[in-house]
Protein backbone atom coordinates (compact mmCIF):
# COMPACT_ATOMS: atom_id res chain seq x y z
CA UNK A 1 29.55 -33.99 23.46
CA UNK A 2 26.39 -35.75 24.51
CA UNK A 3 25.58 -39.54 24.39
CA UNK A 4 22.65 -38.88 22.32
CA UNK A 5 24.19 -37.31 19.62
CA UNK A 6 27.49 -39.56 18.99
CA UNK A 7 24.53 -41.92 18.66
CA UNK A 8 22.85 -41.11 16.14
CA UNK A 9 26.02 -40.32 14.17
CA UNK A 10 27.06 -43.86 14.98
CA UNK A 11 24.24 -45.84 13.90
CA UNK A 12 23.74 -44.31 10.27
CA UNK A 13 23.73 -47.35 8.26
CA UNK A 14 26.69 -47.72 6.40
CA UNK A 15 28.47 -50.65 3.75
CA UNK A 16 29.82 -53.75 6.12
CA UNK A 17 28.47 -52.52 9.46
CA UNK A 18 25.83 -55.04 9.46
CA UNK A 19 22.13 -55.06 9.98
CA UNK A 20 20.85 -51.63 10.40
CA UNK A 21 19.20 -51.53 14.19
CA UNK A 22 15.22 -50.97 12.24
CA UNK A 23 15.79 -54.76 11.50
CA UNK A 24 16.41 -56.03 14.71
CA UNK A 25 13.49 -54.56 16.20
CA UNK A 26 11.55 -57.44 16.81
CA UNK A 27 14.33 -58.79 18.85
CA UNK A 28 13.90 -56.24 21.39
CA UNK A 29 10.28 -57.52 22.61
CA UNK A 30 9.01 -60.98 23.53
CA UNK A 31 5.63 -62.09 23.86
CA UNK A 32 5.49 -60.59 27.24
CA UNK A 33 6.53 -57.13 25.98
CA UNK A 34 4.01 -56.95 23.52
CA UNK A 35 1.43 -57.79 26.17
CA UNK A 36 2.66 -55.28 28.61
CA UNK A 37 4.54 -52.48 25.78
CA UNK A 38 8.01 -51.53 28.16
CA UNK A 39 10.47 -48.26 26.99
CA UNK A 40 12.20 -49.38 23.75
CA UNK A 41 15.90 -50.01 24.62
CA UNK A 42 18.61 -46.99 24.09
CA UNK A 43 19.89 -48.07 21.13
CA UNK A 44 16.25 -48.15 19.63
CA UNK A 45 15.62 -45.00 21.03
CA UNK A 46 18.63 -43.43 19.78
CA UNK A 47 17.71 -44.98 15.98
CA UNK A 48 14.45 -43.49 16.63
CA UNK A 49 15.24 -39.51 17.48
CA UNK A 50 17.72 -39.52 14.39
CA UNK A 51 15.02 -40.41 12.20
CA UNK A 52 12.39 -38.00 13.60
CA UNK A 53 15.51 -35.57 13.73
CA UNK A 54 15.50 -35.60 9.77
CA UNK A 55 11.70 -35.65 9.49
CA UNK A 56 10.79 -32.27 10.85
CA UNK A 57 11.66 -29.49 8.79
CA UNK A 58 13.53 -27.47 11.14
CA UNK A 59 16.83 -27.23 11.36
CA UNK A 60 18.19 -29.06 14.28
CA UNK A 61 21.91 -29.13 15.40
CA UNK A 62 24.34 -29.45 18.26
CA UNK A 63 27.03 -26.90 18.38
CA UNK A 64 30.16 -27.36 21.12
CA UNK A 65 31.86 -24.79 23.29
CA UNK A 66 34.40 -24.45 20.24
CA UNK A 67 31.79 -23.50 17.81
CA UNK A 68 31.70 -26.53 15.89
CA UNK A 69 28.70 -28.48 14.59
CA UNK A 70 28.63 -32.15 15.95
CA UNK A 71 25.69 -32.84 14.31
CA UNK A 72 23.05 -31.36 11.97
CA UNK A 73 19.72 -33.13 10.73
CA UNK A 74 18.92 -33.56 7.25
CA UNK A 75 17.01 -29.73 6.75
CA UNK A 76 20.46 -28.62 6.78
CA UNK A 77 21.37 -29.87 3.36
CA UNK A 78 18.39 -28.65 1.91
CA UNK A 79 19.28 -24.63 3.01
CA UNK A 80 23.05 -24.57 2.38
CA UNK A 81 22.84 -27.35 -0.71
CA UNK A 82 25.52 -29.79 0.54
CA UNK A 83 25.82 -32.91 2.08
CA UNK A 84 25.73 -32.81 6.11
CA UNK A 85 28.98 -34.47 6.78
CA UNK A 86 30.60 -31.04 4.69
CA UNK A 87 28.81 -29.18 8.06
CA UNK A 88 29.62 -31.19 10.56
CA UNK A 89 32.88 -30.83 12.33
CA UNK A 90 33.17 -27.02 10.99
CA UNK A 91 32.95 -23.89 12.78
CA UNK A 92 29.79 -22.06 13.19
CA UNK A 93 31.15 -19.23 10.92
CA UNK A 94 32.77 -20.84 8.33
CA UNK A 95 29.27 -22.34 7.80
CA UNK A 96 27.12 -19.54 7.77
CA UNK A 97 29.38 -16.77 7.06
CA UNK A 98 30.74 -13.75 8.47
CA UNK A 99 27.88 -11.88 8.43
CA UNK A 100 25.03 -14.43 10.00
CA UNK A 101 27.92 -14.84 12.49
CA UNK A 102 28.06 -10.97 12.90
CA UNK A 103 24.29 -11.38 13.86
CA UNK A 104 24.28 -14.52 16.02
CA UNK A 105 27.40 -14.91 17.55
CA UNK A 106 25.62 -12.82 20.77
CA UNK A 107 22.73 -15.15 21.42
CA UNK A 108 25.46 -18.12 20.76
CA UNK A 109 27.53 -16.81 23.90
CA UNK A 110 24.20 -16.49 25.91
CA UNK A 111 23.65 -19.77 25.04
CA UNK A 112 27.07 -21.25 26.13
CA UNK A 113 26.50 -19.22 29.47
CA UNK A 114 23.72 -21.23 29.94
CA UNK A 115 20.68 -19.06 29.04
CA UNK A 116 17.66 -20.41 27.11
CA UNK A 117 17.01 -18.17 24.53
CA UNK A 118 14.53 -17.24 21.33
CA UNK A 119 15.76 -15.26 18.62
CA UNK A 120 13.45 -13.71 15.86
CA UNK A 121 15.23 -11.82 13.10
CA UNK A 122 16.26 -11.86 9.57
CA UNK A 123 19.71 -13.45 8.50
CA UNK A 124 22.10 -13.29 5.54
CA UNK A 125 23.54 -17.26 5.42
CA UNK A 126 26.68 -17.75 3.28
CA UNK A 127 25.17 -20.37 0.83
CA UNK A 128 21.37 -19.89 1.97
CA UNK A 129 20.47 -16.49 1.38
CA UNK A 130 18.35 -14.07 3.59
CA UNK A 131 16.35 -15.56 6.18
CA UNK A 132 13.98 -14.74 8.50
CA UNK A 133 14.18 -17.46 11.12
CA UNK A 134 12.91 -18.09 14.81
CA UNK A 135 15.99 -19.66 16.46
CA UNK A 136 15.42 -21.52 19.90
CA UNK A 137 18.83 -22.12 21.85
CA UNK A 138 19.26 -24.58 24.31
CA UNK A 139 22.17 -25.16 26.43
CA UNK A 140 23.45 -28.70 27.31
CA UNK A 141 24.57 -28.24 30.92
CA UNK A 142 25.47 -31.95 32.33
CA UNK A 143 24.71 -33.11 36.01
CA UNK A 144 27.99 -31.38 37.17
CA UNK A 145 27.29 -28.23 35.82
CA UNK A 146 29.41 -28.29 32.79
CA UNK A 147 28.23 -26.51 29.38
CA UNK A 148 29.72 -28.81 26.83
CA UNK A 149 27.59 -27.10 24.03
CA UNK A 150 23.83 -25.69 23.02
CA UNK A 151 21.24 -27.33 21.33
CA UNK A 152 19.70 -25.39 17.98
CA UNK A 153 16.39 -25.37 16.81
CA UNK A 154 15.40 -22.76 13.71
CA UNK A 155 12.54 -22.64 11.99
CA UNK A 156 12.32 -20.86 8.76
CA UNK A 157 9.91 -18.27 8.87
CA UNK A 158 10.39 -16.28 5.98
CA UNK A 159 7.23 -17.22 4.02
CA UNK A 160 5.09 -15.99 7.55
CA UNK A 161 6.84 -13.39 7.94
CA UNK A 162 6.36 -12.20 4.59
CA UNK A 163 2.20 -12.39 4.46
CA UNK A 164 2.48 -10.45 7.46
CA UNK A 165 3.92 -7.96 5.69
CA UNK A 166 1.92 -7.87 2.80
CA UNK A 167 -1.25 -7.87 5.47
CA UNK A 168 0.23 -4.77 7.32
CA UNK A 169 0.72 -3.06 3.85
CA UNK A 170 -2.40 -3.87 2.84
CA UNK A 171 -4.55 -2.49 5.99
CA UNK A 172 -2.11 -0.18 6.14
CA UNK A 173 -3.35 1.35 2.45
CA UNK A 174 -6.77 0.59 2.69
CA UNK A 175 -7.05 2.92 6.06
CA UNK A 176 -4.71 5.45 3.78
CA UNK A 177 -7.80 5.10 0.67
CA UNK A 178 -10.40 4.89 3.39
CA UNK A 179 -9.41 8.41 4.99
CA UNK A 180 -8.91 10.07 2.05
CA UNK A 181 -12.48 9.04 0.46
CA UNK A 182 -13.41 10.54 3.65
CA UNK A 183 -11.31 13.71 2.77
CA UNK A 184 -12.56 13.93 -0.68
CA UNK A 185 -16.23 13.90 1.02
CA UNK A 186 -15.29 16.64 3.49
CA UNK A 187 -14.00 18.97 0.44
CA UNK A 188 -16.93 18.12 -1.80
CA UNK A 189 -19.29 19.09 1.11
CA UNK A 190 -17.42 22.53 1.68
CA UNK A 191 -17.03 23.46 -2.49
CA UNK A 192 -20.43 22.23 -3.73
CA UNK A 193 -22.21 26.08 -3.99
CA UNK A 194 -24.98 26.35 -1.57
CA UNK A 195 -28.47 27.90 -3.35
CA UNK A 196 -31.06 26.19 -1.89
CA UNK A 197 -31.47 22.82 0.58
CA UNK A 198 -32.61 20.36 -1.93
CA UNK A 199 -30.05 21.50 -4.70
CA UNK A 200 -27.27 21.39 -2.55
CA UNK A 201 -28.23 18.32 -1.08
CA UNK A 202 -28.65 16.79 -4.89
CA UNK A 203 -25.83 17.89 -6.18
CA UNK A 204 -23.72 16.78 -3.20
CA UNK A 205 -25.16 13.39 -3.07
CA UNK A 206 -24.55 12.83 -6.56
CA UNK A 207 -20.83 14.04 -6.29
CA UNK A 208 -20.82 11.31 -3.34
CA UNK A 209 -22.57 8.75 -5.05
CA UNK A 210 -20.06 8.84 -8.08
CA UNK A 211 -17.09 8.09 -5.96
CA UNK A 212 -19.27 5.69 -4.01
CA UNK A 213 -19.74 4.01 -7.52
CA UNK A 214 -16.19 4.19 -8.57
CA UNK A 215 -15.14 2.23 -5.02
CA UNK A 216 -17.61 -0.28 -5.70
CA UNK A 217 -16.40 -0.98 -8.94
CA UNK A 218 -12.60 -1.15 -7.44
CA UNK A 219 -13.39 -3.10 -4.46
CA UNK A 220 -14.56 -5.59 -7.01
CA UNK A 221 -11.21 -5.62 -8.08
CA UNK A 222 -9.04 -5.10 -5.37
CA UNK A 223 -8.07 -1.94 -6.82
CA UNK A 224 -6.66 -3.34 -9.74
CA UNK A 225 -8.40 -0.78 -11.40
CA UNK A 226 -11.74 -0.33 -13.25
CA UNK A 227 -13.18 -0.86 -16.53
CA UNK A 228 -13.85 1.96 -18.81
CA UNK A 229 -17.06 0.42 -20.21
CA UNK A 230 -18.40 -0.61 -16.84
CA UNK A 231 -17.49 3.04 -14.76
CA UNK A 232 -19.24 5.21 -18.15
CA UNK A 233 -22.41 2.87 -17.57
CA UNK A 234 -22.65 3.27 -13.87
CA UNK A 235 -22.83 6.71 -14.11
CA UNK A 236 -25.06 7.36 -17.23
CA UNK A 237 -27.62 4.66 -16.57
CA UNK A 238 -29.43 6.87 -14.45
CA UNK A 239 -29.81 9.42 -17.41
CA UNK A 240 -30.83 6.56 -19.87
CA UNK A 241 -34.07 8.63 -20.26
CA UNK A 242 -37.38 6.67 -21.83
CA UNK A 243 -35.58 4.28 -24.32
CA UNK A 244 -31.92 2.92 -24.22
CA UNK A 245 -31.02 4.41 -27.18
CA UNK A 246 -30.79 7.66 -25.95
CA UNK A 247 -27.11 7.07 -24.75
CA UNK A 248 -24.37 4.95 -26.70
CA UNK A 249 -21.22 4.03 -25.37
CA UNK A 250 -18.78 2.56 -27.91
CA UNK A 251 -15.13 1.87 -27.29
CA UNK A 252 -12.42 -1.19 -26.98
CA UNK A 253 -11.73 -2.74 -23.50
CA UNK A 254 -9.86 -0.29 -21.37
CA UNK A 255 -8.40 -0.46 -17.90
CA UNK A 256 -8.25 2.48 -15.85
CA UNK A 257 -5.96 2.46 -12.71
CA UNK A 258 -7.13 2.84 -9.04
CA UNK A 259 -5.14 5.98 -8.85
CA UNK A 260 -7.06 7.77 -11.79
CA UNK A 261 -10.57 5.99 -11.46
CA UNK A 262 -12.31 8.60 -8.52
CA UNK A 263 -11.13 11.53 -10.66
CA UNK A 264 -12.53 10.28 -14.23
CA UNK A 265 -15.83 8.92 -12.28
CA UNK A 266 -15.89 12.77 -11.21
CA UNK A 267 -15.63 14.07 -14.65
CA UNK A 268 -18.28 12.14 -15.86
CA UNK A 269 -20.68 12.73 -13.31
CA UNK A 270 -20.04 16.45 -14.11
CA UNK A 271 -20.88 15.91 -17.29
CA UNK A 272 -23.87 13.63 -17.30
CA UNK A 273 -25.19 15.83 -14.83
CA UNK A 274 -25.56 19.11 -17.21
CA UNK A 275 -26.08 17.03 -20.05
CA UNK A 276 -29.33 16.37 -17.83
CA UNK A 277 -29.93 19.67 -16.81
CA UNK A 278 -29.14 21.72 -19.78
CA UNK A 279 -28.04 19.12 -22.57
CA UNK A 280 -28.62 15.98 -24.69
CA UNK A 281 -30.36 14.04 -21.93
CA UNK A 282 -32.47 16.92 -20.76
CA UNK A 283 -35.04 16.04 -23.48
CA UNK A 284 -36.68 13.05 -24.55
CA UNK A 285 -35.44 13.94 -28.78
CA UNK A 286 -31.95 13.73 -27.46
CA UNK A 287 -28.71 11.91 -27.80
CA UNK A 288 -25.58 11.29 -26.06
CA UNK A 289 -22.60 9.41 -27.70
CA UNK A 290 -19.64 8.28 -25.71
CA UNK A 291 -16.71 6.81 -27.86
CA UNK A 292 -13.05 6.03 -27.35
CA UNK A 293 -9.98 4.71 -28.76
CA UNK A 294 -5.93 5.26 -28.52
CA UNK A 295 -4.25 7.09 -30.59
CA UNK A 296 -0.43 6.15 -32.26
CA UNK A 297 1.45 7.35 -29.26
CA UNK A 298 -1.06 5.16 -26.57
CA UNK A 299 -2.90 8.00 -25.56
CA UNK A 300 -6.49 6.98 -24.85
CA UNK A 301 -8.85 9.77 -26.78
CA UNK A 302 -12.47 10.22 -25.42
CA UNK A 303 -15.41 12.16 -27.36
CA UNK A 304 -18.02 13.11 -25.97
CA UNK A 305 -20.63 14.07 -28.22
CA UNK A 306 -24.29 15.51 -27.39
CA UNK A 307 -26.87 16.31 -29.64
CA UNK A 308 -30.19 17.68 -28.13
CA UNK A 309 -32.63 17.27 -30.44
CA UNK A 310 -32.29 21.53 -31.00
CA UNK A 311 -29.91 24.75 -31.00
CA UNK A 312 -28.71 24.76 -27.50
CA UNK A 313 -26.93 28.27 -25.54
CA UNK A 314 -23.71 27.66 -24.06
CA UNK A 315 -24.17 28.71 -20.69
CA UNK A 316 -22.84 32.32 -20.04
CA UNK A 317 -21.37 31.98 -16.46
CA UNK A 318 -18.35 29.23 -15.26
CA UNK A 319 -20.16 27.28 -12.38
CA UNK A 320 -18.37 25.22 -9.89
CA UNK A 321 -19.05 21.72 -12.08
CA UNK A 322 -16.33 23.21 -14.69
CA UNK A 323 -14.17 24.09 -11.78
CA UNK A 324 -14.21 20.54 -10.25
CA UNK A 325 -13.85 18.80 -14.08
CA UNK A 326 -11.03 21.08 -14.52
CA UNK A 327 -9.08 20.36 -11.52
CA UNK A 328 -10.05 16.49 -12.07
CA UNK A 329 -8.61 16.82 -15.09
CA UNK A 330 -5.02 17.97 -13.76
CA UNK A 331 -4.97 15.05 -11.16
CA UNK A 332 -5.63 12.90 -14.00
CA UNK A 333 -2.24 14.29 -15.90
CA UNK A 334 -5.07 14.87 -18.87
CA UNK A 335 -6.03 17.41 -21.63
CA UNK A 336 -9.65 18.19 -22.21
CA UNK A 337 -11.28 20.62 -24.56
CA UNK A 338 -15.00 21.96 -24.95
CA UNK A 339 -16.46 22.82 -27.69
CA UNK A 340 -20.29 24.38 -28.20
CA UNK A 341 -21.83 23.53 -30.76
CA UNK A 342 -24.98 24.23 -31.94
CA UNK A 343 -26.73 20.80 -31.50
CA UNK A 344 -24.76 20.87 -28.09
CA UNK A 345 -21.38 20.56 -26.18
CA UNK A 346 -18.52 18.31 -27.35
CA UNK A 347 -15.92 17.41 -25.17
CA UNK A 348 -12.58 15.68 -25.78
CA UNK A 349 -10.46 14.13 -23.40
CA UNK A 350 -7.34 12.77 -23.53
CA UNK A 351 -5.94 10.34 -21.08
CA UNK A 352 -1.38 10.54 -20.94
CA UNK A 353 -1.60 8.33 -18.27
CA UNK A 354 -3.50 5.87 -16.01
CA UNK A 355 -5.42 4.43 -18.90
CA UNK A 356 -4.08 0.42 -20.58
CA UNK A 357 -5.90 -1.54 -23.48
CA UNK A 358 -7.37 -4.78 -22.03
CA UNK A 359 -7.69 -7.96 -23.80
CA UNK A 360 -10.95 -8.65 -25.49
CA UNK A 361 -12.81 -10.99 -23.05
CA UNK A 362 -15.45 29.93 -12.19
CA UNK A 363 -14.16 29.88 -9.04
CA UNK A 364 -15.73 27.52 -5.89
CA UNK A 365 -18.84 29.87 -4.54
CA UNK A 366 -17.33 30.54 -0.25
CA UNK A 367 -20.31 29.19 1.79
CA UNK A 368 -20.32 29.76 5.74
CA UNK A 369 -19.45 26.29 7.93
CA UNK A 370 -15.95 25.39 8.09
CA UNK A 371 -13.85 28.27 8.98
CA UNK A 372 -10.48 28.87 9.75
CA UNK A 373 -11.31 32.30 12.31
CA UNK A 374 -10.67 30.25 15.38
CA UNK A 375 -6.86 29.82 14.24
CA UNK A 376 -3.65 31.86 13.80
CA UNK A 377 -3.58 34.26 10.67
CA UNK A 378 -1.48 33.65 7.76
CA UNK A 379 -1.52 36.82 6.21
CA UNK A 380 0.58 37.57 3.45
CA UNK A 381 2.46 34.29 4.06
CA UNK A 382 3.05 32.62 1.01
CA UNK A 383 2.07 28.87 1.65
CA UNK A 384 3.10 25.85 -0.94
CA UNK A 385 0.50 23.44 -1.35
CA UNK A 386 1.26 20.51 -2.66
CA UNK A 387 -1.67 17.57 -2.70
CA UNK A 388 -2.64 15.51 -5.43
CA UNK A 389 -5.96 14.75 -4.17
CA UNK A 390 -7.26 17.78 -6.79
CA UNK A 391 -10.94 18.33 -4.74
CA UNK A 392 -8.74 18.40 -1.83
CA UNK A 393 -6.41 20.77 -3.00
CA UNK A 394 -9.17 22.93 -4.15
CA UNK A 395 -10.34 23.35 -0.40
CA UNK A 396 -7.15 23.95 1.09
CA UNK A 397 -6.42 26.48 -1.05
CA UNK A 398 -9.88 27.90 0.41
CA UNK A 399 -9.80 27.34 3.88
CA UNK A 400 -5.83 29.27 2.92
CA UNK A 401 -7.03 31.99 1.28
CA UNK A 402 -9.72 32.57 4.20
CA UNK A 403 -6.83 32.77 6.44
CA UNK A 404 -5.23 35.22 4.57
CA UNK A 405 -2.55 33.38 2.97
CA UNK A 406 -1.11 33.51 -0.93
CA UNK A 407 -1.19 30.15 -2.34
CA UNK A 408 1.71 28.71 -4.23
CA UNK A 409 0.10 26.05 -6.17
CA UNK A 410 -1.37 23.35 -5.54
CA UNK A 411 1.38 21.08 -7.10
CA UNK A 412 -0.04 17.95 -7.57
CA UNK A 413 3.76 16.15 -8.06
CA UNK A 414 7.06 16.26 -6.71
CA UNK A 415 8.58 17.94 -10.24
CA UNK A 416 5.75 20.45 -10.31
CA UNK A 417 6.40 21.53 -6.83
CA UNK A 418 9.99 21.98 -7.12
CA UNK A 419 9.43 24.17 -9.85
CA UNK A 420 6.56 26.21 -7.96
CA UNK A 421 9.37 26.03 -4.92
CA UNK A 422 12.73 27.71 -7.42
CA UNK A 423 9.85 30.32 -9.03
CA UNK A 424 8.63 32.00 -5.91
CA UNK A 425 8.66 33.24 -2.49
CA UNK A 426 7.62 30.72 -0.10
CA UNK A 427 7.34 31.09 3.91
CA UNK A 428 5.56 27.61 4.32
CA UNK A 429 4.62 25.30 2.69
CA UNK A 430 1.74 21.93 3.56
CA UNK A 431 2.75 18.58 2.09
CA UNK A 432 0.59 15.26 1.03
CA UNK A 433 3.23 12.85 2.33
CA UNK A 434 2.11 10.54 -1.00
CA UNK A 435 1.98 11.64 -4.40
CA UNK A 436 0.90 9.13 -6.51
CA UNK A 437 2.80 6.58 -5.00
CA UNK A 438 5.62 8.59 -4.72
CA UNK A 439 6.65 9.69 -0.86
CA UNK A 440 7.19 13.58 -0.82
CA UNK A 441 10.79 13.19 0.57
CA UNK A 442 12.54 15.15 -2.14
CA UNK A 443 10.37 18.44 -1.58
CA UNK A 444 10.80 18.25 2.16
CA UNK A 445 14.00 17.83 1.97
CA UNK A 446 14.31 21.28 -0.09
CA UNK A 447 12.35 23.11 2.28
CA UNK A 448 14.72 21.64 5.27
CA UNK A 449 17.90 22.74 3.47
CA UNK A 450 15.93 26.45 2.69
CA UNK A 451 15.25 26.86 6.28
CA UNK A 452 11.54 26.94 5.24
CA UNK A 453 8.69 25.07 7.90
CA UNK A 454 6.42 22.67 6.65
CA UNK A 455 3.37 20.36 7.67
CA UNK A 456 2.85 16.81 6.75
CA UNK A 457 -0.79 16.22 5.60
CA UNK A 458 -1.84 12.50 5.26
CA UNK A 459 -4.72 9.66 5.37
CA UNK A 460 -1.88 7.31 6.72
CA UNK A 461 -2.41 6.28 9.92
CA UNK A 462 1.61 5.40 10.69
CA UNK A 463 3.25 7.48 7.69
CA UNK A 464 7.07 6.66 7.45
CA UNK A 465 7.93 10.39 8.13
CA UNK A 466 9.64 12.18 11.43
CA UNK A 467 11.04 15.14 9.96
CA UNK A 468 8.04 17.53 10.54
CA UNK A 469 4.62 18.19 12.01
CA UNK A 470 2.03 15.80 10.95
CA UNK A 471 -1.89 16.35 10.18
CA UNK A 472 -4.29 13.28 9.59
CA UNK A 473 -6.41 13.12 7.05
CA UNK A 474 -9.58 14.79 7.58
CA UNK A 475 -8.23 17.58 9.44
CA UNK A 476 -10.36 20.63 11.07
CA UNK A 477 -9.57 24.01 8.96
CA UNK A 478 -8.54 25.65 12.33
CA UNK A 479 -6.61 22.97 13.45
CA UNK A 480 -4.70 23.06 9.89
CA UNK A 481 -4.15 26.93 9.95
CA UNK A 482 -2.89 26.77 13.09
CA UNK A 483 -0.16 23.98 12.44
CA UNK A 484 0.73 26.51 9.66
CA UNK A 485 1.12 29.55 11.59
CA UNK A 486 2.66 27.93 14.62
CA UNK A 487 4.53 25.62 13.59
CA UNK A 488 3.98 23.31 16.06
CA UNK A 489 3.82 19.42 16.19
CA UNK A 490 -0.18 18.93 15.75
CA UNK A 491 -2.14 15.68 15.18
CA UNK A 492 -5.62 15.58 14.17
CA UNK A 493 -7.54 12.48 15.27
């Protein structure tokens, strides 16, 4: 065992051993000393690296070729919770347990072979919990070449390792919202009917702008989620016409969640924009009223309520606005219900999910661009789609049908699609690998034990799947049919 260690277990202070060594240290240097400052003896050296020993807060111990602590510094009590003389003079595993053992006792033989070592992992202790620790072993080889034991030195690094985590998770999610924004964009820009230049390039900026709004408004919050109040005003300000009484908004504090924000910002917009062109805000006389509450059960209840001033005609033809609201609607796990009246439309919507109190403080018009010619047919294939993404589900069940293929679906969660998966025929099948939260596991899974080939479709850039082809988020239509048909392991940029 070496010198320096049986040391500083000797010259602890203890009852009737005399003068502890600090109070002799002005004995060790004369006048001469202190002019020219010399080494400070052993003994004051010794006193010295025991006390800087229990200062640091690593964990610092010598361990001999039987396995037995001969000494620990004071960080030792502190993880296991008992004095240091119940350590020392134990084995390695009865101190830390069969299972740390399990885990160290290889880099403890290196070490007692006489390698240096690092060792960076996480570590059940009997007595200490789970620990992720960085472990430096040193061993004590004397001028002869003997090994009499290793030196120790572990630094907890749980609490690091743990904001690295949290940092990966969180750049890991923001490039998973980031590409699926950029998704969203891509669909809008392939559904939104194409008449003229200027009213496709209005009505697609707008569509843009409104989930360029609803980000804002989350980034503010770090995706917390959005208030009610503040997401209605961002998107109806612009139609607040020649005084501000033409729109009213009226309602308790309400938080809506990341998750459902985008799709209710996208309702709205549809809304506010034919209330401008055909509605309430289309003339100076009118009125729109926007008013919620929640109901027994804590469902939130919206009403929206125009009154133009007039008798208004409910339009005769289903344009692609209802289509979008519709489909926003089912991502949104809502219920909404028009009804024309003669001063104008009145709309109810009611929000299951995605919506908390606060405290008080037709079919899409086909347009030529994207197409999926350049890839493998699917015809008569019967292709599950199951996104939850609802604007994005409504163009891959276009850029589908192009290639010939009948669409089961979309599903927009894992119950719906196992339903849509026992109810019919299905040859393949294209899976969001995140619904909601939820990973998609369970469906693939069902196709795997069917026999039935599926492709992964996701904005992550490192998604936690291995089981099947994978497409990344915004993917080319060709490249997607083609993964279909084929098969094959594909991977969009």
């Amino acid at each position: 065992m070496p010198h320096a260690f049986m040391l500083w277990t000797r010259t602890r202070p203890c009852h009737g051993d005399g003068p502890f060594p600090w109070d002799r240290a002005s004995t060790y240097m004369s006048r001469d000393d202190q002019a020219t400052p010399r080494d400070p003896p052993p003994q004051r050296r010794e006193v010295l690296s025991s006390a800087m020993a229990d200062a640091v807060p690593i964990l610092i111990s010598y361990v001999d070729r039987d396995e037995r602590y001969r000494f620990v510094n004071r960080a030792y009590e502190r993880w296991f919770g008992v004095d240091r003389a119940q350590i020392e003079g134990r084995p390695l595993r009865e101190v830390v347990g069969d299972v740390a053992y399990a885990r160290l006792a290889g880099h403890v033989r290196r070490a007692l072979a006489g390698e240096t070592l690092i060792f960076e992992g996480e570590v059940e202790y009997q007595g200490a919990g789970v620990r992720f620790i960085e472990a430096r072993y040193v061993p004590d080889i004397t001028p002869d070449g003997e090994i009499p034991g290793y030196y120790a030195l572990i630094t907890d690094i749980t609490d690091r390792k743990r904001a690295e985590e949290t940092e990966r998770l969180l750049i890991r999610e923001v490039d998973h919202r980031a590409k699926n924004v950029l998704t969203v964009v891509q669909s809008l820009a392939q559904l939104t009917p194409f008449e003229s230049k200027d009213q496709y390039v209005q009505a697609l900026s707008g569509r843009i702008g409104s989930l360029a709004s609803a980000h804002s408004l989350l980034s503010t919050t770090r995706w917390s989620g959005v208030d009610l109040h503040d997401l209605l005003r961002l998107e109806l300000d612009p139609y607040g016409g020649e005084t501000d009484e033409q729109v009213a908004i009226l309602g308790p504090p309400v938080l809506i969640d990341a998750q459902a924000a985008q799709s209710l910002a996208l309702v709205i917009h549809e809304l506010a924009t034919n209330a401008s062109k055909y509605g309430a805000l289309s003339r100076p006389l009118g009125r729109l009223n926007v008013s919620w509450s929640f109901d027994e059960a804590g469902v939130l209840r919206l009403a929206w309520r125009e009154d133009a001033g007039v008798s208004v005609t409910p339009p005769t033809q289903r344009g692609f606005g209802s289509t979008l609201i519709e489909s926003a609607v089912k991502q949104l796990g809502a219920w909404i219900e028009h009804t024309w009246r003669p001063q104008g439309l009145k709309v109810r919507l009611d929000l299951r999910q995605g919506a908390q109190a606060r405290p008080t403080e037709g079919a899409p018009v086909y347009r030529p661009g994207v197409t999926a010619e350049a890839g493998p047919s699917l015809s008569d294939q019967h292709v599950l789609v199951v996104e939850d993404e609802a604007v994005v589900a409504m163009e891959l069940t276009r850029v589908l049908t192009a290639a010939g293929a009948k669409v089961i679906g979309p599903a927009g969660t894992i119950e719906e699609a196992m339903q849509l998966l026992d109810a019919h025929p299905v040859d393949r099948a294209l899976l969001d690998v995140n619904l909601g939260g939820r990973p998609i596991t369970p469906v693939a899974k069902a196709l795997s034990r069917q026999g039935i080939p599926f492709v992964y479709l996701t904005g992550y850039q490192e998604p936690e799947v291995d089981d099947g082809p994978i497409l990344r988020k915004p993917v080319p239509a060709n490249v997607l049919v083609g993964a279909l048909a084929r098969g094959a392991l594909l991977t969009a940029p």
